[in-house]
Protein backbone atom coordinates (compact mmCIF):
# COMPACT_ATOMS: atom_id res chain seq x y z
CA UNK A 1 31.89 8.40 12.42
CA UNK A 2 32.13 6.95 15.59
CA UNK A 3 30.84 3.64 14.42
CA UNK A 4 32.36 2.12 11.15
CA UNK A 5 28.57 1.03 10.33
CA UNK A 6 26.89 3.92 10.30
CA UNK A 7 28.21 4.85 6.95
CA UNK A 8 27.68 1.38 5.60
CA UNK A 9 24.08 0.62 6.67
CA UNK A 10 23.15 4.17 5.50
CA UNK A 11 22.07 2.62 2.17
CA UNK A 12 19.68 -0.06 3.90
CA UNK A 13 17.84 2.64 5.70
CA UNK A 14 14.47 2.55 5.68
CA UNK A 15 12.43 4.17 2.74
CA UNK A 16 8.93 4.78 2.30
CA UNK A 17 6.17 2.67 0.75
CA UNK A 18 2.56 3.64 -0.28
CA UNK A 19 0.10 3.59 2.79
CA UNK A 20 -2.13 0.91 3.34
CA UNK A 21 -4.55 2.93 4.37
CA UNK A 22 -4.83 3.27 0.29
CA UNK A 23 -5.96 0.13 0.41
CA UNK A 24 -8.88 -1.86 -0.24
CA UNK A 25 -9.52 -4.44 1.78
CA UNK A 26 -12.13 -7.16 2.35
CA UNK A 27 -13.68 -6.62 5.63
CA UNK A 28 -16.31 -9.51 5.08
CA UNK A 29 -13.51 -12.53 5.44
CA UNK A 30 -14.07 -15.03 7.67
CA UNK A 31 -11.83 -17.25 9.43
CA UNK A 32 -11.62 -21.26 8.80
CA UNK A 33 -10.03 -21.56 12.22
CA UNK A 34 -11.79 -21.38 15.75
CA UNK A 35 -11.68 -17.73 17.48
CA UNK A 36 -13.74 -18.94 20.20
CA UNK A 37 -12.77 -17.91 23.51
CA UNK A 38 -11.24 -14.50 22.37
CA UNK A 39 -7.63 -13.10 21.04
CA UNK A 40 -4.78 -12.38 23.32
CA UNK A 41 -2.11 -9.50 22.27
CA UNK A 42 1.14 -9.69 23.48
CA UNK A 43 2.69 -6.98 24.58
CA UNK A 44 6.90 -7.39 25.69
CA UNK A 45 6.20 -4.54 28.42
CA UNK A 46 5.01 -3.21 31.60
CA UNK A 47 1.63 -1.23 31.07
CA UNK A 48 2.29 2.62 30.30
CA UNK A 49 4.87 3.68 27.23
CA UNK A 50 4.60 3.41 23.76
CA UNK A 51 4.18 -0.18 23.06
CA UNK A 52 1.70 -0.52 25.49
CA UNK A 53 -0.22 2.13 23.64
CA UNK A 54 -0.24 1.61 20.62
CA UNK A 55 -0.71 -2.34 21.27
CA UNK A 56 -4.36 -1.24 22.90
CA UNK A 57 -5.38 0.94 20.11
CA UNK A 58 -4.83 -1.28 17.78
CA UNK A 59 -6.59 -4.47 19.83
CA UNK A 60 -9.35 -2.11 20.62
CA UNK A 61 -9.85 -1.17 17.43
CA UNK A 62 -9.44 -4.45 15.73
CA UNK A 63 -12.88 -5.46 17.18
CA UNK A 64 -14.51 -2.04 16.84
CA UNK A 65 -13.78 -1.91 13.37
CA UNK A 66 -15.45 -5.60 12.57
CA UNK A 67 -11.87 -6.39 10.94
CA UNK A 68 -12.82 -9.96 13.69
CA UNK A 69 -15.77 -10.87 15.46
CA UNK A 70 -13.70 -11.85 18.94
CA UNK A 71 -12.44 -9.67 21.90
CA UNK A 72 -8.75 -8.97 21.86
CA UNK A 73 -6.91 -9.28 25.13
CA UNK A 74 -3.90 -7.55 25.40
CA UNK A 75 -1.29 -9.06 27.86
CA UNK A 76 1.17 -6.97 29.06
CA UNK A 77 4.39 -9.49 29.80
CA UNK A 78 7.68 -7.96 31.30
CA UNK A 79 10.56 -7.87 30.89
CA UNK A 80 11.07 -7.67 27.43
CA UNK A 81 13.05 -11.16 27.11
CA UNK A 82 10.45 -13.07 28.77
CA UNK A 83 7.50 -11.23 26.58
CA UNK A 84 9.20 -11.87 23.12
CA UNK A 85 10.08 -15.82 24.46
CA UNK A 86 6.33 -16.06 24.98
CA UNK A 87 4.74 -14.73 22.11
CA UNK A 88 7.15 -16.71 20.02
CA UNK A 89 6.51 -20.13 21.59
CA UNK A 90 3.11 -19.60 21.44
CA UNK A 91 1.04 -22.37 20.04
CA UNK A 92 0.30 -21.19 16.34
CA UNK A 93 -3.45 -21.25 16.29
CA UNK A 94 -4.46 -17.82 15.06
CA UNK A 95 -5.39 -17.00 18.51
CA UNK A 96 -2.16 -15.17 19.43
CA UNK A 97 -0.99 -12.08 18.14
CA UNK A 98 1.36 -9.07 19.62
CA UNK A 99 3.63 -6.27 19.49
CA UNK A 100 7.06 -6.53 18.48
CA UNK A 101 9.71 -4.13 18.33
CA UNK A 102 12.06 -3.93 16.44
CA UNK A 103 15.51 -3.37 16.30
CA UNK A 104 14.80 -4.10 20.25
CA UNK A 105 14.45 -8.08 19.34
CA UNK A 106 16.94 -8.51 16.84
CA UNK A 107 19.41 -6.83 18.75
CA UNK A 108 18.65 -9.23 22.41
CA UNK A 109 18.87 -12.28 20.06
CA UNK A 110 22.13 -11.46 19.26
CA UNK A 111 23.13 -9.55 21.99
CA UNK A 112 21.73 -12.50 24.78
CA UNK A 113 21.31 -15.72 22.69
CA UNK A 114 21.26 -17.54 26.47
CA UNK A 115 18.15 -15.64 27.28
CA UNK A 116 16.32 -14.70 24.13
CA UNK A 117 14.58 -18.08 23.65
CA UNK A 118 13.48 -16.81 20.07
CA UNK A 119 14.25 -16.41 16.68
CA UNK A 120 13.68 -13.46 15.10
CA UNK A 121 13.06 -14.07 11.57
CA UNK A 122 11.00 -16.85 12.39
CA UNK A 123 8.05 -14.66 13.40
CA UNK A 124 5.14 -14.41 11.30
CA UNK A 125 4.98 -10.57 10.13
CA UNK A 126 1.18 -9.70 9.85
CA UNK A 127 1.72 -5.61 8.89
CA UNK A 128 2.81 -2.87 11.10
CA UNK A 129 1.42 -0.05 13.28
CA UNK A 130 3.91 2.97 13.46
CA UNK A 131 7.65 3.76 12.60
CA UNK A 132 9.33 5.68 15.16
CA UNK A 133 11.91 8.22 14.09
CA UNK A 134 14.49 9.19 17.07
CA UNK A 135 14.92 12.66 17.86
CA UNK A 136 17.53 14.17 20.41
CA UNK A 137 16.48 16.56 23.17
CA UNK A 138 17.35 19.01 25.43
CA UNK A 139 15.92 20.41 28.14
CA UNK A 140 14.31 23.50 27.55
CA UNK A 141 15.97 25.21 29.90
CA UNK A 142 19.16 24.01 28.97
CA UNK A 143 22.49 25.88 27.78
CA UNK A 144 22.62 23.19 24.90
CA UNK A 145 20.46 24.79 22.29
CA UNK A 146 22.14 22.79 19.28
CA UNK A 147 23.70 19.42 18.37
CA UNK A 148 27.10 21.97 17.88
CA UNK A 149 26.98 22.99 21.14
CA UNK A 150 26.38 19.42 22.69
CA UNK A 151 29.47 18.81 20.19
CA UNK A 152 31.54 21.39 22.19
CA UNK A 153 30.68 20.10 25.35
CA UNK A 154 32.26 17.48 27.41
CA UNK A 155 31.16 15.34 30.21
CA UNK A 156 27.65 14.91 28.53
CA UNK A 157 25.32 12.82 30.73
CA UNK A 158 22.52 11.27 29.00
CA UNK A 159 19.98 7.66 30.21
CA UNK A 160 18.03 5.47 28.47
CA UNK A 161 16.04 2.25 29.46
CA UNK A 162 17.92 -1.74 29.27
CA UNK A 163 20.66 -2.25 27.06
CA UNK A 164 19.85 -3.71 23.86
CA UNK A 165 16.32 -1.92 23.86
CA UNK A 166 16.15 -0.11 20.56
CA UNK A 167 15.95 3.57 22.17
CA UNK A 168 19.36 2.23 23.92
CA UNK A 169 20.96 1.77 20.35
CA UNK A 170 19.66 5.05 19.12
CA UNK A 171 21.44 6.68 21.79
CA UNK A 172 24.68 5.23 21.43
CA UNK A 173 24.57 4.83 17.89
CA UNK A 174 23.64 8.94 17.77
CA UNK A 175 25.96 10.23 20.52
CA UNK A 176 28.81 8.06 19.03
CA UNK A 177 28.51 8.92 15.21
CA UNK A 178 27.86 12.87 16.30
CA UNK A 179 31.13 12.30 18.58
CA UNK A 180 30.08 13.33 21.77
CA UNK A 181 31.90 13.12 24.70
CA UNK A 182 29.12 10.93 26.66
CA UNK A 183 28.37 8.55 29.51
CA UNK A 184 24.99 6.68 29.56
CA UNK A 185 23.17 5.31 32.24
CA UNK A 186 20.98 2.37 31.37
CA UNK A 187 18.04 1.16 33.16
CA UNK A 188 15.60 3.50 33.33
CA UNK A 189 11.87 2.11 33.84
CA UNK A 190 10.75 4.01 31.05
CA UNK A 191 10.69 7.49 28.37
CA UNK A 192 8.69 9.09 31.18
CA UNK A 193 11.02 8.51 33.59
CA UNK A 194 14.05 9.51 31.35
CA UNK A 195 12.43 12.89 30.14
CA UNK A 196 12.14 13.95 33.99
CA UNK A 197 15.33 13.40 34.71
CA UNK A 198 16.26 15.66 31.78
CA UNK A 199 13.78 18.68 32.86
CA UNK A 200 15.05 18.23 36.14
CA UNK A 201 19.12 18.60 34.74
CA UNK A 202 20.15 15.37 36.05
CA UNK A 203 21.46 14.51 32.33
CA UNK A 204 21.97 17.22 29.12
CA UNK A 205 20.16 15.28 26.66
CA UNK A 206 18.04 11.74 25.64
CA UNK A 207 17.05 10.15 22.63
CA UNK A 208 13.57 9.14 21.67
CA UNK A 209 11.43 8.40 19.14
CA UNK A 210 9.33 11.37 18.00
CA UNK A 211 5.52 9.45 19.23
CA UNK A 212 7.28 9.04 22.81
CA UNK A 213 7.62 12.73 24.29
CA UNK A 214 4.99 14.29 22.12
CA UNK A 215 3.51 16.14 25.21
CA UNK A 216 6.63 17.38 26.94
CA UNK A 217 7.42 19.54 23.70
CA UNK A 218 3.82 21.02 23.26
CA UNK A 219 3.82 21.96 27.12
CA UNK A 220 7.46 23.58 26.36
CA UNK A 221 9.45 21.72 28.31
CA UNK A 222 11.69 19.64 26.45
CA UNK A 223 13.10 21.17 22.71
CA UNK A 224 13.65 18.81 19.86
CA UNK A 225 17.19 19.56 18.31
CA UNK A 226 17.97 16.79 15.71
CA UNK A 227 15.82 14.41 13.94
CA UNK A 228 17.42 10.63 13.20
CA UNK A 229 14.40 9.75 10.94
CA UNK A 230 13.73 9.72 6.78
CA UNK A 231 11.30 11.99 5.70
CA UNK A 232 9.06 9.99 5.04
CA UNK A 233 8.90 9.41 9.20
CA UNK A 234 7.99 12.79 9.86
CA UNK A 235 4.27 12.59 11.09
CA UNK A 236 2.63 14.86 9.24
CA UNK A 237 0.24 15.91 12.68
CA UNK A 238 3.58 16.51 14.54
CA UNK A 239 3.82 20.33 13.41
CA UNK A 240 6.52 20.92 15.67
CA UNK A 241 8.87 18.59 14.06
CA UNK A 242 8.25 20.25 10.45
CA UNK A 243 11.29 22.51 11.62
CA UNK A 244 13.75 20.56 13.49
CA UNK A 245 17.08 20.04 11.55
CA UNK A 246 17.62 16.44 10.06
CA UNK A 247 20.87 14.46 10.28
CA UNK A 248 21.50 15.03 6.82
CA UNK A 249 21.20 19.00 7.59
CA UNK A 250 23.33 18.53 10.38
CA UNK A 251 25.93 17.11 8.16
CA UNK A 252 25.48 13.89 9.05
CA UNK A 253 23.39 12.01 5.69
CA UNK A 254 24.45 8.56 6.99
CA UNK A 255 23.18 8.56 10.27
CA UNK A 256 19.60 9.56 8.75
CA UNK A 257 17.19 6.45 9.07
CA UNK A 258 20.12 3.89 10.46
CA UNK A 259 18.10 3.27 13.57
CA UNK A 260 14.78 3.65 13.38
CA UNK A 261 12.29 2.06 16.13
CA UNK A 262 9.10 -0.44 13.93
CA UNK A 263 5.88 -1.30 15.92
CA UNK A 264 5.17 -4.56 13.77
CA UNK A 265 2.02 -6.77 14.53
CA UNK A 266 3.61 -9.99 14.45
CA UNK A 267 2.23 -14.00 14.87
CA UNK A 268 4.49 -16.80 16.38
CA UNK A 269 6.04 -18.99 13.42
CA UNK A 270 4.17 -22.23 12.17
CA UNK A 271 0.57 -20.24 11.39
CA UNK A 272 -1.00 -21.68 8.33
CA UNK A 273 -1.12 -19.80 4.84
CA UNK A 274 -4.94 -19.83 5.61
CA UNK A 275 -4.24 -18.22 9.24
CA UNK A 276 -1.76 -15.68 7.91
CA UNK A 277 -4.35 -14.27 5.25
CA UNK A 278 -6.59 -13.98 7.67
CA UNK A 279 -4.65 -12.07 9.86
CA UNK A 280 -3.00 -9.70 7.02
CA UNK A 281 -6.61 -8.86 6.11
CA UNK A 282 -7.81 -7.91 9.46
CA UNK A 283 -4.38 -6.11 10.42
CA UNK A 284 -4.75 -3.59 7.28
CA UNK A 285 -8.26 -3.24 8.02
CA UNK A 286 -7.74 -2.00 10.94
CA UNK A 287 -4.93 -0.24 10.32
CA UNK A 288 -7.09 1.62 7.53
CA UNK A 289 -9.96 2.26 9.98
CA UNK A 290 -11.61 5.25 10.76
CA UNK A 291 -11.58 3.77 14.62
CA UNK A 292 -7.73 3.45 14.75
CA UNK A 293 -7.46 6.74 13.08
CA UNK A 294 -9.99 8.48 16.01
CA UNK A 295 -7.98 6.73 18.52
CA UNK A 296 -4.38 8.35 17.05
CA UNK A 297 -5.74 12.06 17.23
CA UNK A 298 -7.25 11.50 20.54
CA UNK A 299 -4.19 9.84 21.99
CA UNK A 300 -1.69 11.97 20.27
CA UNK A 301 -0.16 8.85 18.61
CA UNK A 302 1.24 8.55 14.95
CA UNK A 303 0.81 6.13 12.37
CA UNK A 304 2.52 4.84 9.71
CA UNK A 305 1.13 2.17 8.85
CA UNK A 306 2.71 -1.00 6.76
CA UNK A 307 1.03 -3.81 5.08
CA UNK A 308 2.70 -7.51 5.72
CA UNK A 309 4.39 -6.77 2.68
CA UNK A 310 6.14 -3.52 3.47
CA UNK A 311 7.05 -4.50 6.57
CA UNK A 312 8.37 -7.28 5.91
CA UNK A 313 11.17 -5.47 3.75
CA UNK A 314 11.75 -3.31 6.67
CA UNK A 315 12.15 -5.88 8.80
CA UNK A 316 14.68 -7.37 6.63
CA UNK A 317 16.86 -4.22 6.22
CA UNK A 318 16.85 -3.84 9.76
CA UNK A 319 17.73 -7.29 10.80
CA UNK A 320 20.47 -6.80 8.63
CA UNK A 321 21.59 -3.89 10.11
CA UNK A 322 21.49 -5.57 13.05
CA UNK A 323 23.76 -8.28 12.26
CA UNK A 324 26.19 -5.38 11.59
CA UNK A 325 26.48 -2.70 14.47
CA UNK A 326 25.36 -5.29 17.59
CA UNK A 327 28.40 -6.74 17.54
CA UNK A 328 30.29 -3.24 17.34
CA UNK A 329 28.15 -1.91 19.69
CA UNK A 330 29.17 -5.28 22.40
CA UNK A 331 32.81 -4.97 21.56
CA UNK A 332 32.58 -1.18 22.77
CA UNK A 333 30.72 -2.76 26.33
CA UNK A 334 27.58 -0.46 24.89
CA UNK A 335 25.06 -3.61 24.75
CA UNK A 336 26.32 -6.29 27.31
């Protein structure tokens, strides 16, 4: 292994928990805290990508499915420091909820503790939306059909977005534990951008999570070759991923599940116990909806969805994972 934690944090990967979309839950409660003048969401992004999308689905549907009575805003703020910094020194009056990803903001409050004006654990976990296994590709038109033959290749090119952004510690976490003989480019504006420059050969391979390219591999252009995920992250909708080899298959068990991206629906700390119930309910409302569930077939999006429970574990097992390979990953000039 390339990095001395991958073996190590193996054990604290993530594992799967029943569904809440199994259940019940009270979609009559009522809030004893003032809603008036709407909800803002809080999204850590530009508009377009992943987060963005999933963070309107799940706003839209929040009202849609009666889980509240109040429209829900969502605010895109970028870049991804200044986003988090907001939505955790927001005043805590059940008014503001967001999107918040994760290993992304573990990894900036360690990596940047000058700019990331935010404590992680602090935030108030409400449930979350999806869990986004990573997946390596290759262009479809590429000689690299295989992880083995990106193994016997050298001078691999690959590009991600900002350092520190969990698809950035996927990558380098991957290429290093599979030993490839990489260099990355960081800064790309986004997975769009990234999977062009692979169909267009300007790098040999990328690493996203399986929701982010869905429509570049059913148009044929980009081939799925390895799968980072559990699986229990496999999609079940995602028919195409039924057959791509696993990390374990691959030889590689302990890189299975090590980084693994979480969409969580977060609060900023200080909410009540009376706030935080309230919000728990209405997240796993929605996130058992029939409208949430019409918006994830129409928009091609997964869900796995996590009561405040469940992910609350995760978000523990990651954090401490965190705590682990950031520093490895800074000491190798891979993060800052």
């Amino acid at each position: 292994m390339g990095l001395a934690a991958v073996s190590a944090m193996a054990l604290s990967a993530c594992s799967s928990s029943d569904s809440t979309t199994d259940t019940a839950v009270d979609t009559t409660i009522e809030p004893d805290f003032a809603l008036s003048g709407g909800v803002e969401w809080i999204i850590p992004y530009k508009t377009g990508g992943g987060f963005d999308a999933y963070s309107r689905g799940m706003s839209d549907a929040l009202s849609k499915s009666g889980a509240i009575t109040e429209e829900v805003t969502p605010i895109n703020i970028d870049p991804f420091v200044k986003g988090v910094s907001t939505l955790f020194n927001r005043e805590p009056n059940g008014q503001t909820v967001g999107i918040l990803p994760m290993p992304a903001a573990a990894a900036q409050e360690i990596a940047y503790p000058d700019l990331a004006k935010w404590k992680t654990d602090q935030f108030t976990i409400l449930g979350s939306i999806e869990e986004n296994g990573y997946v390596v590709y290759v262009s479809s038109k590429s000689a690299y059909k295989s992880v083995a033959d990106l193994q016997a290749g050298t001078g691999l090119r690959t590009i991600t977005v900002e350092k520190g952004s969990s698809s950035s510690i996927a990558n380098v976490v991957s290429s290093e534990a599979l030993g490839l003989d990489f260099t990355i480019t960081f800064g790309v504006g986004s997975s769009e951008e990234a999977v062009l420059a692979l169909i267009r050969g300007d790098v040999d391979y990328i690493v996203y999570g399986t929701s982010d390219l869905v429509g570049f591999v059913d148009s044929g252009d980009i081939t799925p070759i390895l799968f980072l995920g559990t699986p229990d992250q496999r999609p079940a909708n995602l028919e195409w991923l039924a057959t791509v080899p696993t990390a374990s298959e691959a030889g590689y068990p302990d890189l299975e599940g090590v980084v693994t991206e979480m969409r969580l629906v977060v609060g900023p700390p200080g909410m009540t116990p009376k706030m935080v119930a309230f919000w728990e309910t209405a997240v796993a409302t929605t996130l058992a909806s029939a409208e949430l569930k019409a918006w994830s077939t129409e928009a091609e999006r997964p869900l796995v969805p996590r009561s405040a429970a469940e992910a609350k574990e995760l978000f523990a097992k990651t954090a401490a994972q965190m705590q682990v390979l950031i520093p490895q990953l800074i000491a190798k000039g891979l993060i800052s």
